[in-house]
PDB file of N, CA and C in Angstrom:
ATOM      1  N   UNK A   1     -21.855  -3.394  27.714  1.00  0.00           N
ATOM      2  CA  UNK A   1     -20.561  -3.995  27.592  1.00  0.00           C
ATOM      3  C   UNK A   1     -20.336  -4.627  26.229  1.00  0.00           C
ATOM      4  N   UNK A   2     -21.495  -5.093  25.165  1.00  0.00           N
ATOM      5  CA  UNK A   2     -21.114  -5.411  24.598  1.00  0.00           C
ATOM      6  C   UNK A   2     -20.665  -4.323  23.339  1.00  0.00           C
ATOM      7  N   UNK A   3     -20.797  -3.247  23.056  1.00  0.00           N
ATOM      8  CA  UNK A   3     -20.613  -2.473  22.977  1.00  0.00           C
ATOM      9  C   UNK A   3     -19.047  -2.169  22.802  1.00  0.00           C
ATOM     10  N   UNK A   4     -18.094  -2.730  23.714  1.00  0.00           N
ATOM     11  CA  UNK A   4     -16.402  -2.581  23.817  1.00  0.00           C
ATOM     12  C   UNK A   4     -15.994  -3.214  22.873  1.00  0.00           C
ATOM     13  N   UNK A   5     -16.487  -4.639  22.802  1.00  0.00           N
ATOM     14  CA  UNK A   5     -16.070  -5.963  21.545  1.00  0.00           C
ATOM     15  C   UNK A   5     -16.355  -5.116  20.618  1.00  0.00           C
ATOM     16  N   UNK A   6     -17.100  -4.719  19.691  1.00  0.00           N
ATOM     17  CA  UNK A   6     -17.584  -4.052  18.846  1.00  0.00           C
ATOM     18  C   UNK A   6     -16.671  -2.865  18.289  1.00  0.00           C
ATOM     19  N   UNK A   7     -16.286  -2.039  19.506  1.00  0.00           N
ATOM     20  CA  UNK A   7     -15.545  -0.881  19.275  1.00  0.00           C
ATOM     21  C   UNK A   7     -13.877  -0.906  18.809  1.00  0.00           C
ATOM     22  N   UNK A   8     -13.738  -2.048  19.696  1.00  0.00           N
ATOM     23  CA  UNK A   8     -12.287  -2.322  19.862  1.00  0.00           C
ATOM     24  C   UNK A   8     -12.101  -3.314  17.914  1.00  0.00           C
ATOM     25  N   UNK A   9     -13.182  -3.633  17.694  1.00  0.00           N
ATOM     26  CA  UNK A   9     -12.874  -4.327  16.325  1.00  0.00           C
ATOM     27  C   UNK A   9     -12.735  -3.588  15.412  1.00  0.00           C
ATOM     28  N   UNK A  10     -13.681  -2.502  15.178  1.00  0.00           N
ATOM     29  CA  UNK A  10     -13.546  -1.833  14.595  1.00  0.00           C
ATOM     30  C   UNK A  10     -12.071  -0.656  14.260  1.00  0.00           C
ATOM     31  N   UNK A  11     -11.542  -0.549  15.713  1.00  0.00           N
ATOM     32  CA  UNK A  11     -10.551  -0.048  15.850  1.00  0.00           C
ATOM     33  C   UNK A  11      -9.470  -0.863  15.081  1.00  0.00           C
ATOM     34  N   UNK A  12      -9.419  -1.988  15.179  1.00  0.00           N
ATOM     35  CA  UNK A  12      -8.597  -2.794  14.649  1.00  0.00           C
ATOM     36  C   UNK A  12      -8.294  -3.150  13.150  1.00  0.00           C
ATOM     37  N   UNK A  13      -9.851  -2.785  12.666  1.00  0.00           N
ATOM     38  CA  UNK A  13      -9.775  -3.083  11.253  1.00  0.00           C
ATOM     39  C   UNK A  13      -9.080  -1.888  10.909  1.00  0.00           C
ATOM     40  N   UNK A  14      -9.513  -0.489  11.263  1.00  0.00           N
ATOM     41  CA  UNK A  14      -9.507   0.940  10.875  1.00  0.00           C
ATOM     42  C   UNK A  14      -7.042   0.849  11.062  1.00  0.00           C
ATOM     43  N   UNK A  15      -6.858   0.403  11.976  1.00  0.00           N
ATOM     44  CA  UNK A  15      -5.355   0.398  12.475  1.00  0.00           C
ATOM     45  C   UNK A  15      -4.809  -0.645  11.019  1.00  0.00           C
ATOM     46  N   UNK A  16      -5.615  -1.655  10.662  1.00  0.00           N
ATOM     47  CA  UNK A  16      -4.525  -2.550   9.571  1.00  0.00           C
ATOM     48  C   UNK A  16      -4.533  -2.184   8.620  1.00  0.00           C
ATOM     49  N   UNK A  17      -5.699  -0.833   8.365  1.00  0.00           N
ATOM     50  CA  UNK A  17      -6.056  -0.624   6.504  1.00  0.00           C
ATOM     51  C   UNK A  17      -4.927   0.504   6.716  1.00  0.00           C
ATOM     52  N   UNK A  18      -4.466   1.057   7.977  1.00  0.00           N
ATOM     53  CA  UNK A  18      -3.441   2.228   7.799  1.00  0.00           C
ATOM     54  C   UNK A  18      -2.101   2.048   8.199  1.00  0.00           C
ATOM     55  N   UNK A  19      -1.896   1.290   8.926  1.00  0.00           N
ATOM     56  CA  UNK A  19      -0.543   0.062   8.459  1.00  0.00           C
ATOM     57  C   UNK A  19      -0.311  -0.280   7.064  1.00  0.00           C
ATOM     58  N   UNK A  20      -1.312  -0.523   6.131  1.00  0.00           N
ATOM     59  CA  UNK A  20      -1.309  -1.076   4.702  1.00  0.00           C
ATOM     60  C   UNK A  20      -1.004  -0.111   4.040  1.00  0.00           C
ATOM     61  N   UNK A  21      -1.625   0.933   4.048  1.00  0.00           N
ATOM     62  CA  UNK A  21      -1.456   2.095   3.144  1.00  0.00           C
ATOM     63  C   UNK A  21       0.263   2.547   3.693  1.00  0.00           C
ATOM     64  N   UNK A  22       0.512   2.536   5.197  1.00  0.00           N
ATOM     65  CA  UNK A  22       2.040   3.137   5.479  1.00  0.00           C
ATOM     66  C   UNK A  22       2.897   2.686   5.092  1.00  0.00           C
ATOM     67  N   UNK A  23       2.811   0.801   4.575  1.00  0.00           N
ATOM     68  CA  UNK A  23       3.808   0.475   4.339  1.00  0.00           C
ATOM     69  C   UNK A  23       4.878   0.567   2.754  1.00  0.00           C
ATOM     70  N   UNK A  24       5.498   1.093   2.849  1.00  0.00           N
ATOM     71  CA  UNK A  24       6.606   1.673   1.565  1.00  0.00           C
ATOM     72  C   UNK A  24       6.921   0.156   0.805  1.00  0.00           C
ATOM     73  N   UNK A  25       6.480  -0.467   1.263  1.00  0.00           N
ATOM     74  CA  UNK A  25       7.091  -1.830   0.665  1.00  0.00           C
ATOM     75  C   UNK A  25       5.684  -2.155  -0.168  1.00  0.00           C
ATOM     76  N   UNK A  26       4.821  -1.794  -0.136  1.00  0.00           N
ATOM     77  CA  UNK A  26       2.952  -2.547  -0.569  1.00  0.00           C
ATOM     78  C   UNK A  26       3.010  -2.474  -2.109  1.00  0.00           C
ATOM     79  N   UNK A  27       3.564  -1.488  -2.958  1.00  0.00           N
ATOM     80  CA  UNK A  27       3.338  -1.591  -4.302  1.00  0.00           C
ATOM     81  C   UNK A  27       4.567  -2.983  -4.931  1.00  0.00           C
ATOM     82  N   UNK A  28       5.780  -2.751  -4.168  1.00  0.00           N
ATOM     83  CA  UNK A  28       6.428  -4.139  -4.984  1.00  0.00           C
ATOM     84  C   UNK A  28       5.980  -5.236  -4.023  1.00  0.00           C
ATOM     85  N   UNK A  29       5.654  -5.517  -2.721  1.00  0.00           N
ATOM     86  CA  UNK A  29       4.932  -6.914  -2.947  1.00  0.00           C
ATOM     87  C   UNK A  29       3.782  -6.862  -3.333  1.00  0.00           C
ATOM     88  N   UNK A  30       2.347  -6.023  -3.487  1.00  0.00           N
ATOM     89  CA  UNK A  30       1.670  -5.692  -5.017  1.00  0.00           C
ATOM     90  C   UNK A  30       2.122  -7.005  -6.222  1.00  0.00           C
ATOM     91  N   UNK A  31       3.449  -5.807  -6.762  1.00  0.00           N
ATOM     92  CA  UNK A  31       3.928  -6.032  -8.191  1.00  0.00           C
ATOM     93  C   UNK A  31       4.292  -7.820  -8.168  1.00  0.00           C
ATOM     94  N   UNK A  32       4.953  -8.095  -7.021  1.00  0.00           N
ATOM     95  CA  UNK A  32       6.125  -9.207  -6.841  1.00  0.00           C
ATOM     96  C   UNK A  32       5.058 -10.878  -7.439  1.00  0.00           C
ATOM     97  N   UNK A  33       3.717 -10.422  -7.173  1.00  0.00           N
ATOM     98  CA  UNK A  33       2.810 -11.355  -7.884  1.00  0.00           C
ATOM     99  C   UNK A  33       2.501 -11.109  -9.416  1.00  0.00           C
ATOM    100  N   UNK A  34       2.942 -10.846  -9.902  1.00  0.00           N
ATOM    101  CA  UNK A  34       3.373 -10.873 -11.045  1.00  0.00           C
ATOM    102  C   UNK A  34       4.308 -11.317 -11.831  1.00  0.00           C
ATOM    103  N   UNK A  35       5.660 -11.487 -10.775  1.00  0.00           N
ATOM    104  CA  UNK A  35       6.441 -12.322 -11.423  1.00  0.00           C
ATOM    105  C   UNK A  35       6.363 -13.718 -11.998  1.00  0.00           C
ATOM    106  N   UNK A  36       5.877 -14.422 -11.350  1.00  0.00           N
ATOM    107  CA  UNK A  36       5.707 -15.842 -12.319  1.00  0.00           C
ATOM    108  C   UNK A  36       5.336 -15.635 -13.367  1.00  0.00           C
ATOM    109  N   UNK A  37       4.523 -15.147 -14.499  1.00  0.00           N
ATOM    110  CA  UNK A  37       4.485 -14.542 -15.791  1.00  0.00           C
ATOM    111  C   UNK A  37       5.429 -13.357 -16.367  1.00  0.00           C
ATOM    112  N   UNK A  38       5.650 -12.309 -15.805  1.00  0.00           N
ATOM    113  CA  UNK A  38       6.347 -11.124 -16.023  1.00  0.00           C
ATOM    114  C   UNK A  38       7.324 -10.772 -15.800  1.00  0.00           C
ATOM    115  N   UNK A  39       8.065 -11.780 -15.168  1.00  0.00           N
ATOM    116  CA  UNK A  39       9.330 -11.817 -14.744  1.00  0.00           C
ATOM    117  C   UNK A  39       9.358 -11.034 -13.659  1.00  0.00           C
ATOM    118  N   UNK A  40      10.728 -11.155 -13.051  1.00  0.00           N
ATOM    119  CA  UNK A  40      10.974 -10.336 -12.095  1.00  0.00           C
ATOM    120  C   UNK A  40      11.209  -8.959 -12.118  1.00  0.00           C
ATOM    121  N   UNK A  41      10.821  -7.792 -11.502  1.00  0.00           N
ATOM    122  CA  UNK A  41      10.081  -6.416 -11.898  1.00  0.00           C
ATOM    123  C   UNK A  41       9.327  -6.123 -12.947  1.00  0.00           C
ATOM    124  N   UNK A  42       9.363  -6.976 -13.691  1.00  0.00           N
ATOM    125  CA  UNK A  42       8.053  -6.538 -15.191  1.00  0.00           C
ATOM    126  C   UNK A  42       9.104  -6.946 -16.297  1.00  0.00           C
ATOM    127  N   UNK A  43      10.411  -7.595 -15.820  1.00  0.00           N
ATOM    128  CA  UNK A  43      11.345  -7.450 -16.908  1.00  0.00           C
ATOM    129  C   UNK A  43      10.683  -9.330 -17.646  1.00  0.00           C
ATOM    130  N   UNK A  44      10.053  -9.337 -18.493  1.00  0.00           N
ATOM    131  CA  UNK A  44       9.820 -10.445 -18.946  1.00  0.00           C
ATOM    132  C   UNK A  44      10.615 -11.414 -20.051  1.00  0.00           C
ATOM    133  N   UNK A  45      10.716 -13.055 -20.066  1.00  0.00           N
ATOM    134  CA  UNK A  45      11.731 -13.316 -20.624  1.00  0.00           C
ATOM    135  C   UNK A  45      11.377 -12.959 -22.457  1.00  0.00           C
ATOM    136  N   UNK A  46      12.466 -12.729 -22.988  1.00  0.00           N
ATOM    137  CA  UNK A  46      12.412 -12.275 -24.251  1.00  0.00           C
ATOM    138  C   UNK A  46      11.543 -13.412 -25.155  1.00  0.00           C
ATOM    139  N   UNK A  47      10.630 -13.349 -25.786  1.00  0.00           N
ATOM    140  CA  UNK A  47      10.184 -14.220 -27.119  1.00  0.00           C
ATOM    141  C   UNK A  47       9.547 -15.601 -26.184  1.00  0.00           C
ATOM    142  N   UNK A  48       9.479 -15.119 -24.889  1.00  0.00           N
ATOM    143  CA  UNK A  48       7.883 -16.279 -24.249  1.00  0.00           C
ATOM    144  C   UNK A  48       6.988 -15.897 -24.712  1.00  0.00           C
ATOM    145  N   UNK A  49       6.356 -14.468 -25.262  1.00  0.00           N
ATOM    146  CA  UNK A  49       4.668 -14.067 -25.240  1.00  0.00           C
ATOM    147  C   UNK A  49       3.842 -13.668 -24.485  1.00  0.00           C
ATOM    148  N   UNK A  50       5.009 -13.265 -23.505  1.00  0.00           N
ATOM    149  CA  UNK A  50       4.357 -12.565 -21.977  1.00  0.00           C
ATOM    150  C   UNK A  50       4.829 -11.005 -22.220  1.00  0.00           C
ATOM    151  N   UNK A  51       3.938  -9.993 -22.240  1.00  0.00           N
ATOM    152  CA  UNK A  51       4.307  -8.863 -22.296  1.00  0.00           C
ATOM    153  C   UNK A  51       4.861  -8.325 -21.231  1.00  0.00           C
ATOM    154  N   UNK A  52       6.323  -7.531 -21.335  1.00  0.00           N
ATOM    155  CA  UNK A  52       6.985  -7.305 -20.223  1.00  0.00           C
ATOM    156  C   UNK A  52       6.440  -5.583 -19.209  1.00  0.00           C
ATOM    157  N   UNK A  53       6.213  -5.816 -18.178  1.00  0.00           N
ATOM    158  CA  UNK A  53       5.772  -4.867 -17.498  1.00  0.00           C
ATOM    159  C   UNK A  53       6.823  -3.384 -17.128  1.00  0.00           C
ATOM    160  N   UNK A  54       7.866  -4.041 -17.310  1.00  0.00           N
ATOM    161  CA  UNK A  54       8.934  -2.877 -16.508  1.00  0.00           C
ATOM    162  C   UNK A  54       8.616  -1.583 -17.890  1.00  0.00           C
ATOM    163  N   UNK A  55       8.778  -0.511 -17.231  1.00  0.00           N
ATOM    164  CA  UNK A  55       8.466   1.225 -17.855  1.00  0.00           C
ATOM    165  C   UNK A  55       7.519   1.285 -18.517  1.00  0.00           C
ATOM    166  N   UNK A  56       6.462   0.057 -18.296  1.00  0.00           N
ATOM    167  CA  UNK A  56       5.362   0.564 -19.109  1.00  0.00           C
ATOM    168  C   UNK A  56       4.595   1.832 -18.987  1.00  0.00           C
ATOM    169  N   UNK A  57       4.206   3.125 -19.284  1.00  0.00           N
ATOM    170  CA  UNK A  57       3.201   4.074 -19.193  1.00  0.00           C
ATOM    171  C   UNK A  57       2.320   3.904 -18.031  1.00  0.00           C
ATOM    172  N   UNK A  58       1.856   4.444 -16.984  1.00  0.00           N
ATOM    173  CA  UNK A  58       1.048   4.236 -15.986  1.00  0.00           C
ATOM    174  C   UNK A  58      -0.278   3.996 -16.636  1.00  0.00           C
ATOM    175  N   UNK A  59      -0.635   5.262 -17.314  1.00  0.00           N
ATOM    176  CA  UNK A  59      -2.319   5.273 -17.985  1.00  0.00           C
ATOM    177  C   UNK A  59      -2.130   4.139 -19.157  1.00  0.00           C
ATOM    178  N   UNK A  60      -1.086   3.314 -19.319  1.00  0.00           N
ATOM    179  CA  UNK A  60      -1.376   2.482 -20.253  1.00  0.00           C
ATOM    180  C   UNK A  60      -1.630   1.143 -19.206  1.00  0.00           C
ATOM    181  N   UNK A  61      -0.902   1.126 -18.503  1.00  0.00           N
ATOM    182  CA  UNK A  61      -0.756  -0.234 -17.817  1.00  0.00           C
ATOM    183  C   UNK A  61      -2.510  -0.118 -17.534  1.00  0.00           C
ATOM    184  N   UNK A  62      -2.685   0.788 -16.588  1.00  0.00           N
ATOM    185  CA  UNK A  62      -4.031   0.937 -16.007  1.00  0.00           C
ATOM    186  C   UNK A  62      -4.989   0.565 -16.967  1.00  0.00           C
ATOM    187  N   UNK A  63      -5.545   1.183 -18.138  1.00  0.00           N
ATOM    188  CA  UNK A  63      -5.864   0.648 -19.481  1.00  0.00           C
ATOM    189  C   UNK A  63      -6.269  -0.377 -19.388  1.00  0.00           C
ATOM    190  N   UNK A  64      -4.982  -1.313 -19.698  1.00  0.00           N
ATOM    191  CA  UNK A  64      -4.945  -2.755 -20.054  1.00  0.00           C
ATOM    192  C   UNK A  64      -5.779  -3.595 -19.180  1.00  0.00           C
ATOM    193  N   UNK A  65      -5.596  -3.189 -17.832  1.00  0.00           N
ATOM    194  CA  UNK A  65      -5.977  -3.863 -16.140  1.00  0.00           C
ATOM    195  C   UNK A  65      -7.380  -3.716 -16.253  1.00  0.00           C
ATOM    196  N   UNK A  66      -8.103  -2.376 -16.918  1.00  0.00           N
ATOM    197  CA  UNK A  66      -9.508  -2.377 -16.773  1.00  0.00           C
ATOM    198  C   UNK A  66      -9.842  -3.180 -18.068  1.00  0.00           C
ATOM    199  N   UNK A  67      -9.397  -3.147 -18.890  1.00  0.00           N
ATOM    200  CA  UNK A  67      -9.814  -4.116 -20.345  1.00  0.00           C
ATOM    201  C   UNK A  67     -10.040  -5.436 -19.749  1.00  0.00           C
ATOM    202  N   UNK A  68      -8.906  -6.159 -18.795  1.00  0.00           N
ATOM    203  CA  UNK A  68      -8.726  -7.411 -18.580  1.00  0.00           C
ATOM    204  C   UNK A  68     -10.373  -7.398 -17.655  1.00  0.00           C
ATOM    205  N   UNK A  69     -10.472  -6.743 -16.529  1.00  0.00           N
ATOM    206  CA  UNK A  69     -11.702  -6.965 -15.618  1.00  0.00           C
ATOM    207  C   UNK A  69     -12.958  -6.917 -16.414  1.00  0.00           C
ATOM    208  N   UNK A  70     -13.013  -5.828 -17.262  1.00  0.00           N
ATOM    209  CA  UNK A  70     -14.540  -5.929 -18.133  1.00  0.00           C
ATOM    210  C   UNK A  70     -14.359  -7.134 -18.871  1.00  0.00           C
ATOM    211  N   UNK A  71     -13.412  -7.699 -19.351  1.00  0.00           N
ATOM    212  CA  UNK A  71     -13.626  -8.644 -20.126  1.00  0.00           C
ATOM    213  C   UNK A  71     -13.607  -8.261 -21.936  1.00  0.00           C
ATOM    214  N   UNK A  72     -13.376  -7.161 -21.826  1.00  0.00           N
ATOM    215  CA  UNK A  72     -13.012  -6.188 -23.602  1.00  0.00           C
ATOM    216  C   UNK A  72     -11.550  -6.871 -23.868  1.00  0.00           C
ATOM    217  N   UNK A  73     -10.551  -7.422 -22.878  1.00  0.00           N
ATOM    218  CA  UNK A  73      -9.285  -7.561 -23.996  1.00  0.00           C
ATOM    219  C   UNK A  73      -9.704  -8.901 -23.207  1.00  0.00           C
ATOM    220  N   UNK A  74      -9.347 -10.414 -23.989  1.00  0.00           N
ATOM    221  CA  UNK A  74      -9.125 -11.706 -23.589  1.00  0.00           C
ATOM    222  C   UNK A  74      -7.846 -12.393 -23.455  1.00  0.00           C
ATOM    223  N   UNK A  75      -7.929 -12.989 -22.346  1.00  0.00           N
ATOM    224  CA  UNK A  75      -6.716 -13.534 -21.298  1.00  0.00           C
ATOM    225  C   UNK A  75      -7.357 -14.986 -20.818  1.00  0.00           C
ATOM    226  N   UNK A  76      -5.742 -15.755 -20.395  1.00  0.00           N
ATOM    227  CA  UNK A  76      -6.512 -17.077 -20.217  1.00  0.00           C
ATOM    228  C   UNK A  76      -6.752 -17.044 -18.603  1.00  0.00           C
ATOM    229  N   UNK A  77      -5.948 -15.792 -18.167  1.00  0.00           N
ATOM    230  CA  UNK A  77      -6.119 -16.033 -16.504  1.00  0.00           C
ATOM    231  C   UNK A  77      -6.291 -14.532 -16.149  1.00  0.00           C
ATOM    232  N   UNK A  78      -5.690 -13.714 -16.966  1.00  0.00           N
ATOM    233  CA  UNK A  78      -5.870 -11.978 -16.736  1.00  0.00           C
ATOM    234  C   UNK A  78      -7.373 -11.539 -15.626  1.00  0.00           C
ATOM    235  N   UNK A  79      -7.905 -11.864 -16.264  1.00  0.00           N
ATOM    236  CA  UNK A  79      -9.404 -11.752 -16.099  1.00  0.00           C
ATOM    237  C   UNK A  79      -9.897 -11.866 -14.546  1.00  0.00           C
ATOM    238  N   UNK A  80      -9.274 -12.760 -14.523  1.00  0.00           N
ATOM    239  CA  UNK A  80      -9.647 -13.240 -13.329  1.00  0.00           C
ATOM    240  C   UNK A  80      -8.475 -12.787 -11.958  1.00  0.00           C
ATOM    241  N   UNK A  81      -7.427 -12.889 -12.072  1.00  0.00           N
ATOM    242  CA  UNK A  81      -6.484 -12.110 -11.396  1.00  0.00           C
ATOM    243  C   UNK A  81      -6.369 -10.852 -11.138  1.00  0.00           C
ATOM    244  N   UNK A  82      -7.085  -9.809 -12.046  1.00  0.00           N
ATOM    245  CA  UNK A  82      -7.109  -8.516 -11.865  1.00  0.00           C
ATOM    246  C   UNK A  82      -8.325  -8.108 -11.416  1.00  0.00           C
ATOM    247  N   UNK A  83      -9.540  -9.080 -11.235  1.00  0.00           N
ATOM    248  CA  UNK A  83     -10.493  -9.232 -10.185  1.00  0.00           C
ATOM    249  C   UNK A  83     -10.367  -9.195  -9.008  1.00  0.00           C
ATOM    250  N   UNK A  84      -9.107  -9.578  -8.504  1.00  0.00           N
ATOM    251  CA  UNK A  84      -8.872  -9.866  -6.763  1.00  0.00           C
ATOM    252  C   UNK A  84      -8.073  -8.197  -6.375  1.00  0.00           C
ATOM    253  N   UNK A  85      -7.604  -7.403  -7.311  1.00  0.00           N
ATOM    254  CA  UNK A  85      -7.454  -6.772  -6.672  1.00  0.00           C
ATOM    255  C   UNK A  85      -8.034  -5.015  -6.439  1.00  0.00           C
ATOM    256  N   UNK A  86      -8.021  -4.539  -5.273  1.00  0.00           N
ATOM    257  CA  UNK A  86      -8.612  -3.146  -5.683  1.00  0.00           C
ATOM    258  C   UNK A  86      -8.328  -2.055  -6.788  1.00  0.00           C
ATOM    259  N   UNK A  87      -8.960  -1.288  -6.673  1.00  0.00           N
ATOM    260  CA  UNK A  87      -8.459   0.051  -7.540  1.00  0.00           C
ATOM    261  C   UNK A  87      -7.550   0.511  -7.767  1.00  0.00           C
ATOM    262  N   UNK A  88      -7.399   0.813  -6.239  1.00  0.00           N
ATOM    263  CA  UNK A  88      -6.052   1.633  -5.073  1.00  0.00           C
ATOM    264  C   UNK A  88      -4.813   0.687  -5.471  1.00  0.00           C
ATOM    265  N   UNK A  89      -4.811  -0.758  -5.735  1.00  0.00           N
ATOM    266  CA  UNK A  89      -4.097  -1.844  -5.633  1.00  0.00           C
ATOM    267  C   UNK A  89      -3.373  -1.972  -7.007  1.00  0.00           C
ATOM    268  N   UNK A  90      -4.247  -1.384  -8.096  1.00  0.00           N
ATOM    269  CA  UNK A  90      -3.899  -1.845  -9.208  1.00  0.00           C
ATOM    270  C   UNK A  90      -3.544  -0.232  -9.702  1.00  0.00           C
ATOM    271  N   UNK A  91      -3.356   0.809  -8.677  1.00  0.00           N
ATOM    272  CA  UNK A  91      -2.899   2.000  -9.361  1.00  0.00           C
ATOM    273  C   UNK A  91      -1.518   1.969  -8.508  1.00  0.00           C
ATOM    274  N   UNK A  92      -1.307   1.159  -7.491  1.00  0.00           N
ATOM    275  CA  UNK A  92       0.099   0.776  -6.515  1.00  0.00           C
ATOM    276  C   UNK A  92       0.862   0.279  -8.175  1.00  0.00           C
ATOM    277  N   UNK A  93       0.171  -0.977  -8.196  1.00  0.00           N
ATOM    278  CA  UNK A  93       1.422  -1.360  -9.499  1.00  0.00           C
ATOM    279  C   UNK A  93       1.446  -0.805 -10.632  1.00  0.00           C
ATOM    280  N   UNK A  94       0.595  -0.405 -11.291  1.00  0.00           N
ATOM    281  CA  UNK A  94       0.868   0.336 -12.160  1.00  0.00           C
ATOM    282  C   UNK A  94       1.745   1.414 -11.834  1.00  0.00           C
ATOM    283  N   UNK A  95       2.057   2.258 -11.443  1.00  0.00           N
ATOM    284  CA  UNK A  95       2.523   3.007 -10.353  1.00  0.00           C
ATOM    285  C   UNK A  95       4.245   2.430 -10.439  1.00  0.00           C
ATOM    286  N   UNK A  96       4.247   1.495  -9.932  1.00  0.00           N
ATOM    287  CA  UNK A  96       5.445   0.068  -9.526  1.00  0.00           C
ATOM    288  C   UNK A  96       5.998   0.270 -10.743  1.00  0.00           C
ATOM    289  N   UNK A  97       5.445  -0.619 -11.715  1.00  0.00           N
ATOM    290  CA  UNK A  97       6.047  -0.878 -13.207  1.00  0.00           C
ATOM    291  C   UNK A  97       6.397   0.185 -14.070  1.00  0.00           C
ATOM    292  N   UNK A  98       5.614   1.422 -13.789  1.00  0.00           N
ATOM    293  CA  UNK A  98       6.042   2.483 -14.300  1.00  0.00           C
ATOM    294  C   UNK A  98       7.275   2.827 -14.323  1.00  0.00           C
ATOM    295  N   UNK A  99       8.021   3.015 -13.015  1.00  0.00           N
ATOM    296  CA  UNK A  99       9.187   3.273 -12.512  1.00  0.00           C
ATOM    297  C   UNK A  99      10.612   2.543 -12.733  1.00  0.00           C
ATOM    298  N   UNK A 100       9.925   1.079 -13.325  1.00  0.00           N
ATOM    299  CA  UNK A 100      11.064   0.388 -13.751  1.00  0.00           C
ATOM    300  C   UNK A 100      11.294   0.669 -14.740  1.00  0.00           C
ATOM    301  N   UNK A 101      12.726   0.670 -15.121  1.00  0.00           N
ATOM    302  CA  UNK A 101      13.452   0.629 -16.175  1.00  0.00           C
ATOM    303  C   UNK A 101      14.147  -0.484 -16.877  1.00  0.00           C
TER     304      UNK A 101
END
């Protein structure tokens, strides 16, 4: 019996990672944490010093995201924010920002 607890969890985890992936909405709330620096869609305010995200290049954005995690380009918070998220997560927004115009 114990055996069911076990099964049924597993079932559960396996049901939310594919809810996550179904949902059409996951790359802009993704992106939408980004706004407090990047403005809202990537459109950033002019002459703050925040580089603006909207139409950036996919393979560039991506780029930048792995520079920030190795620690090759320096950021005062980059670094550490693009740590929390996956692969899959950070090819959603890149992905995202691409598309804006």
């Amino acid at each position: 019996m114990k055996l069911l607890p076990t099964v049924a969890g597993l079932g559960l985890l396996a049901a939310t990672g594919f809810v996550q992936a179904a949902d059409p909405n996951l790359p802009r709330n993704l992106a939408a944490t980004c706004a407090n620096c990047h403005g809202t869609n990537g459109r950033a305010v002019p002459g703050a010093g925040i580089d603006a995200l909207n139409g950036i290049e996919k393979a560039k954005a991506l780029q930048k995201l792995a520079d920030f995690r190795s620690g090759a380009k320096p950021a005062s918070i980059m670094h550490q924010i693009v740590k929390g998220y996956t692969d899959e997560q950070l090819d959603l927004i890149a992905t995202y920002f691409a598309a804006q115009k």
